[in-house]
Protein backbone atom coordinates (compact mmCIF):
# COMPACT_ATOMS: atom_id res chain seq x y z
CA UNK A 1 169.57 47.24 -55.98
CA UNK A 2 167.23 47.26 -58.94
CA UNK A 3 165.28 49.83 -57.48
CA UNK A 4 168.86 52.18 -57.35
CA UNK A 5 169.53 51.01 -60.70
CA UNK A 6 166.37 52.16 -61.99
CA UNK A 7 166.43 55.87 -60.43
CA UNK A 8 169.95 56.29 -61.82
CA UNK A 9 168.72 55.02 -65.57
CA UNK A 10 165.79 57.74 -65.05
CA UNK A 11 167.99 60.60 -63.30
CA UNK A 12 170.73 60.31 -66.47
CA UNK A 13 167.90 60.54 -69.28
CA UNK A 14 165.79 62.88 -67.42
CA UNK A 15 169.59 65.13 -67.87
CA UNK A 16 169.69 64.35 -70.95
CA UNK A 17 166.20 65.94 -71.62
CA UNK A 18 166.72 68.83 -69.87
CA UNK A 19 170.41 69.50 -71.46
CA UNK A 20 168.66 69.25 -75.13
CA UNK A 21 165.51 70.80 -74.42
CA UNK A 22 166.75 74.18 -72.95
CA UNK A 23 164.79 76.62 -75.08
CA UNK A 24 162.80 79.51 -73.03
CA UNK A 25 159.16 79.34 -73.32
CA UNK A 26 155.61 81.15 -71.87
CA UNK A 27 152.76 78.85 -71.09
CA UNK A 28 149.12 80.29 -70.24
CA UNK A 29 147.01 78.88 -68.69
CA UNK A 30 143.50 80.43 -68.07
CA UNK A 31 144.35 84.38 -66.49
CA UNK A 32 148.23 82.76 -65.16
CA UNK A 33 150.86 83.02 -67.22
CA UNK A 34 154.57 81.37 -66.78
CA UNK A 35 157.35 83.40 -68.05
CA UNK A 36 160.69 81.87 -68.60
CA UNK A 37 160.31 77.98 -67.92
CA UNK A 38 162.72 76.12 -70.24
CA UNK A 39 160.83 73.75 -71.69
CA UNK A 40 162.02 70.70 -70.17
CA UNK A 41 159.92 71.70 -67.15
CA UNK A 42 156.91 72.28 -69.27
CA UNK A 43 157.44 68.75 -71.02
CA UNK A 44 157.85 66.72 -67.47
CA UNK A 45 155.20 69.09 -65.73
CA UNK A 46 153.06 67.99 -68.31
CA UNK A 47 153.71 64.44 -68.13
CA UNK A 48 153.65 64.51 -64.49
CA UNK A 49 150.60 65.62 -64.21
CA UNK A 50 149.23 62.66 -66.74
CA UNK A 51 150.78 60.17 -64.79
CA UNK A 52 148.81 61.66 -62.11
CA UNK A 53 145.42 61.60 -63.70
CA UNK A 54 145.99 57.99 -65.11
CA UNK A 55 146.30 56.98 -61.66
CA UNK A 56 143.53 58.51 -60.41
CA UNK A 57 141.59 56.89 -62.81
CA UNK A 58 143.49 53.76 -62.85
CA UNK A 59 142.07 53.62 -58.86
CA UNK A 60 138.72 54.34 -59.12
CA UNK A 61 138.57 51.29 -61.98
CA UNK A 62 140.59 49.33 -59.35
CA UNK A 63 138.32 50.40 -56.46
CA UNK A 64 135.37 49.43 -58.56
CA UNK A 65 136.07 46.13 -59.38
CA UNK A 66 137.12 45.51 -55.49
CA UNK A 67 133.89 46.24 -54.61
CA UNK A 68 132.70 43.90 -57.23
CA UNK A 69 134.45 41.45 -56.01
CA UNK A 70 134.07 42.13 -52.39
CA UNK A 71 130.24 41.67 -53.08
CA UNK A 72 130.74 38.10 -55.10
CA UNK A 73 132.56 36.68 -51.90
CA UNK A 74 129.95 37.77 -49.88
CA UNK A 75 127.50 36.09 -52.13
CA UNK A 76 129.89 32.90 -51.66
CA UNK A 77 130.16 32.94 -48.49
CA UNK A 78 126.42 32.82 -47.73
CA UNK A 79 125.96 30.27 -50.55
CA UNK A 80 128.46 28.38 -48.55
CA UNK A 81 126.83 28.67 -44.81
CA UNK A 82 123.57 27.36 -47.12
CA UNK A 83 125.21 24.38 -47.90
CA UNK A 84 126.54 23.71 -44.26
CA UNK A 85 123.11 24.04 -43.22
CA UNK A 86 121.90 21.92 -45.94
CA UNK A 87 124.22 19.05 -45.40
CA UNK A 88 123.82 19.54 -41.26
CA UNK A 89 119.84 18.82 -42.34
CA UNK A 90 120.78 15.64 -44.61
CA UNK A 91 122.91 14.26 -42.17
CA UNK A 92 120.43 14.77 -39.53
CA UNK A 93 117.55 12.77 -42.05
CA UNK A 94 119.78 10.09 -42.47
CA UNK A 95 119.96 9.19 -39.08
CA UNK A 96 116.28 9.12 -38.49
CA UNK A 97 115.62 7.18 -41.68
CA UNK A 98 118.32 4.41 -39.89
CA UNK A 99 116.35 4.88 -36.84
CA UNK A 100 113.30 3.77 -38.51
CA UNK A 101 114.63 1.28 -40.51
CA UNK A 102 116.35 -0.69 -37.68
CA UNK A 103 112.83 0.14 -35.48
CA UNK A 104 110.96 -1.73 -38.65
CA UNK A 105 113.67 -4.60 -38.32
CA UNK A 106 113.75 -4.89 -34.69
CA UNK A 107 109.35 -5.05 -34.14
CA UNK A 108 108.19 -6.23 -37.66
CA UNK A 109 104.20 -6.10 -37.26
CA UNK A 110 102.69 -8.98 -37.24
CA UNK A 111 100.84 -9.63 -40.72
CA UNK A 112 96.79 -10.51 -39.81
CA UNK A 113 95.13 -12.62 -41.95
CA UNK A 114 91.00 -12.52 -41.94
C-alpha cells in the first residue's frame, strides 16, 4: 500500500514538472544532436542517468566492503577451528596429567634410605 502510495506521490509531481517545464530545447552531445525535447525530458533524462551512475558506484563500494568482510569471517572461522583444536589438545593433557597423578597415588615408590 505504501509502495502504491509512493508511485502516485511521484507520478503527480513528476506532472507537475513536466506541465511547468514545457519549453522546447536542443541538447548536443558530442556529433548527436536532439531537436525538440521539452525540457522536462532533458531534466529527468539527466537525473536518471545520475541515479544510475550513483548506483553503480554505490555497488562497487558495497561489493568491496563484502569482500572485506567475506575475508574477516574467513579469518574467524579458522581462528575458531584453532581454538577447537587447541582446547581438543588441553582436554586431552588433562586427562593424562590425572592419569599420572592417580598412577603416583596408587604405586608411591618406595623412599630408600642408605
Amino acid at each position: 500500500m505504501l509502495g502504491l502510495l509512493l508511485t502516485v506521490a511521484f507520478g503527480l509531481l513528476f506532472a507537475f514538472f513536466a506541465t511547468q517545464n514545457t519549453a522546447i530545447t536542443v541538447v548536443k552531445f558530442l556529433p548527436i544532436t536532439f531537436f525538440a525535447l521539452p525540457l522536462y525530458v532533458v531534466v529527468i533524462a539527466s537525473m536518471l542517468i545520475g541515479l544510475l551512475i550513483g548506483s553503480i558506484i554505490h555497488m562497487t563500494q558495497l561489493f568491496s566492503s563484502w569482500s572485506i568482510l567475506r575475508g574477516k569471517d574467513s579469518t574467524i572461522k579458522k581462528s575458531k577451528k584453532i581454538e577447537l583444536e587447541q582446547q581438543q589438545k588441553i582436554r586431552e593433557l588433562e586427562l593424562e596429567n590425572t592419569k599420572l597423578k592417580t598412577q603416583t597415588i596408587v604405586s608411591p615408590k618406595p623412599l630408600i634410605r642408605v
